[in-house]
Protein backbone atom coordinates (compact mmCIF):
# COMPACT_ATOMS: atom_id res chain seq x y z
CA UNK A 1 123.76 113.69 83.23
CA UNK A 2 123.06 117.14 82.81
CA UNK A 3 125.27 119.90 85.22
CA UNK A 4 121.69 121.04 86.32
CA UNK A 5 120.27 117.60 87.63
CA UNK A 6 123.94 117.51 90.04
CA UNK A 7 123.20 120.53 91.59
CA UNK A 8 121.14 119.15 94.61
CA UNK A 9 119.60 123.24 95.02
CA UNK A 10 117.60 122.58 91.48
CA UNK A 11 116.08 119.45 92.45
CA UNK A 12 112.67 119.58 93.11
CA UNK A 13 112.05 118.73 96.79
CA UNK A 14 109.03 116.39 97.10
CA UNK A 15 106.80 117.13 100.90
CA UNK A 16 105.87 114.26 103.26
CA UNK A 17 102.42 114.56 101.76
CA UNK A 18 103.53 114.79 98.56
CA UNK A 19 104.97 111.43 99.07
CA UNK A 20 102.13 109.75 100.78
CA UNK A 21 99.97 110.38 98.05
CA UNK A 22 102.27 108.89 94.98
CA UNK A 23 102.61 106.18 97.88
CA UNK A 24 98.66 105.70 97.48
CA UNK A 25 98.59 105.85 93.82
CA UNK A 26 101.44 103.27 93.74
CA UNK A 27 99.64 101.11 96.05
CA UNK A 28 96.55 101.11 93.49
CA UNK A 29 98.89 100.44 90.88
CA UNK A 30 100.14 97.22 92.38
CA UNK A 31 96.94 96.11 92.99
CA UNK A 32 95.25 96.84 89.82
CA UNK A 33 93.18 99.34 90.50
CA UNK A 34 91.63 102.42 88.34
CA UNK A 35 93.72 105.44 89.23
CA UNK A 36 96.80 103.21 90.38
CA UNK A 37 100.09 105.04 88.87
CA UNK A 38 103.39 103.92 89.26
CA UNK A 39 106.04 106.01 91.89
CA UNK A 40 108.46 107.26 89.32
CA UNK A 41 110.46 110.40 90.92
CA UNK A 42 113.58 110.55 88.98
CA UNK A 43 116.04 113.32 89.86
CA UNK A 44 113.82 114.66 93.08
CA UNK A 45 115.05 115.71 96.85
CA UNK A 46 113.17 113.14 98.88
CA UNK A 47 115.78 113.49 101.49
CA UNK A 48 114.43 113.02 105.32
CA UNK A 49 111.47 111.07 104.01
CA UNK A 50 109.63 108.17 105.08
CA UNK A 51 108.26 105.04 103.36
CA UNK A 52 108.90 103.03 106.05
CA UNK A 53 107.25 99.45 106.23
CA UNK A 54 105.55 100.46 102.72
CA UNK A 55 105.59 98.33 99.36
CA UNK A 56 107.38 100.36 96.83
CA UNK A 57 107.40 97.52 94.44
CA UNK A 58 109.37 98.46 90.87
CA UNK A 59 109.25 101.81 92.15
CA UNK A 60 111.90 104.18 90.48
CA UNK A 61 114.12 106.52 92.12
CA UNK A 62 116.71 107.59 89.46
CA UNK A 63 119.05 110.00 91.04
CA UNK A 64 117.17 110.99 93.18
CA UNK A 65 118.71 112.74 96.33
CA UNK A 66 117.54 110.50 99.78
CA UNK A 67 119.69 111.50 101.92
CA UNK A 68 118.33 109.81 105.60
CA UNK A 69 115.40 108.93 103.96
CA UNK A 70 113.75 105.56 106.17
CA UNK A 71 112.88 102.65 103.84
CA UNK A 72 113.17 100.43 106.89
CA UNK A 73 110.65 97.68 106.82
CA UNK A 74 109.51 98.51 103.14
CA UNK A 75 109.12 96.38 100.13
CA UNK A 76 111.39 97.92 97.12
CA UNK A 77 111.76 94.79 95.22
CA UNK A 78 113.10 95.35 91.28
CA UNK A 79 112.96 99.33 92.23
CA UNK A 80 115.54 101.55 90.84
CA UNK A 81 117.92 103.21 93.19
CA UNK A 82 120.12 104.27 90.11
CA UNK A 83 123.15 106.95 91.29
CA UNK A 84 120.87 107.58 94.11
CA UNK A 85 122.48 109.48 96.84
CA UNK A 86 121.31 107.03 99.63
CA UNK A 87 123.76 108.43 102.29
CA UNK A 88 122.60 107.40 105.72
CA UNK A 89 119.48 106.21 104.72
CA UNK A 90 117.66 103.40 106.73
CA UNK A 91 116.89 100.46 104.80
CA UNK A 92 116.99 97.92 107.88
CA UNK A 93 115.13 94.92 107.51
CA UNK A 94 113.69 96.33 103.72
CA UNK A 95 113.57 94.01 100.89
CA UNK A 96 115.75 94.73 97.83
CA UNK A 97 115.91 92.00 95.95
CA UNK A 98 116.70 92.80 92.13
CA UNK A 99 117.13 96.38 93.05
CA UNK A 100 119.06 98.50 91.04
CA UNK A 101 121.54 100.26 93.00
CA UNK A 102 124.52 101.00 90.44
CA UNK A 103 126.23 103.82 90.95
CA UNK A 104 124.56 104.45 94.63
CA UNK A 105 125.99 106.09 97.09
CA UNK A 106 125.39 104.59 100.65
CA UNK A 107 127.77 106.03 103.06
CA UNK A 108 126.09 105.67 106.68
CA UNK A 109 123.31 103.65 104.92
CA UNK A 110 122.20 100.96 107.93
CA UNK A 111 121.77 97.94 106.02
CA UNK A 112 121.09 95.56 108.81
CA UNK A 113 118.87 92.70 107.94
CA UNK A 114 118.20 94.35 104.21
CA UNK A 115 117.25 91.48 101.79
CA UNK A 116 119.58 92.42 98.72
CA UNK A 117 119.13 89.30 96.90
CA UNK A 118 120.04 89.39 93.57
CA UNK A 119 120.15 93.36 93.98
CA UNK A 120 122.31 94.87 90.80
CA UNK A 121 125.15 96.64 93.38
């Protein structure tokens, strides 16, 4: 990784709105539809964010920073969480299963009823 993409100042920080409209798009994506795109924001600041109770479904998060970002409730299935900095993030009753989550960092993370079946810890 490049000295630049560790420096959590030079990551491009990605608005509420921002997010609820690659949410959208993602949404259409999963179901098929023209103008669907898949959510890929690798190396972004999404900390403080919410996607609670969403489908994020293959959905990939590389390095991104997501610090207390709320994924409570939300579908992430096969999603990328690769060196993520996850620290206390709420994933509580999300589903993870097949996730990748190597290298993750999940200090403070509340993982209470997560589904991490099969998740790649």
């Amino acid at each position: 990784m490049a000295s630049d993409q560790n420096n959590p100042k030079d990551y491009v920080k990605i608005a509420q709105s921002q997010l609820d409209h690659i949410i959208k798009l993602h949404k259409k994506f999963l179901e098929g539809d023209t103008g669907g795109a898949r959510c890929v924001l690798k190396f972004k600041d999404l900390s403080g964010l919410s996607m609670k109770g969403k489908d994020m479904t293959g959905a990939d998060f590389t390095g991104s920073l997501m610090s207390g970002v709320d994924l409570s409730e939300g579908i992430f299935e096969t999603a990328s969480f690769f060196v993520c900095d996850l620290r206390r993030a709420n994933l509580e009753k999300g589903k993870f299963a097949r996730a990748d989550f190597r290298g993750a960092y999940v200090l403070g993370a509340d993982l209470t009823g997560a589904d991490l079946n099969r998740a790649d810890l």
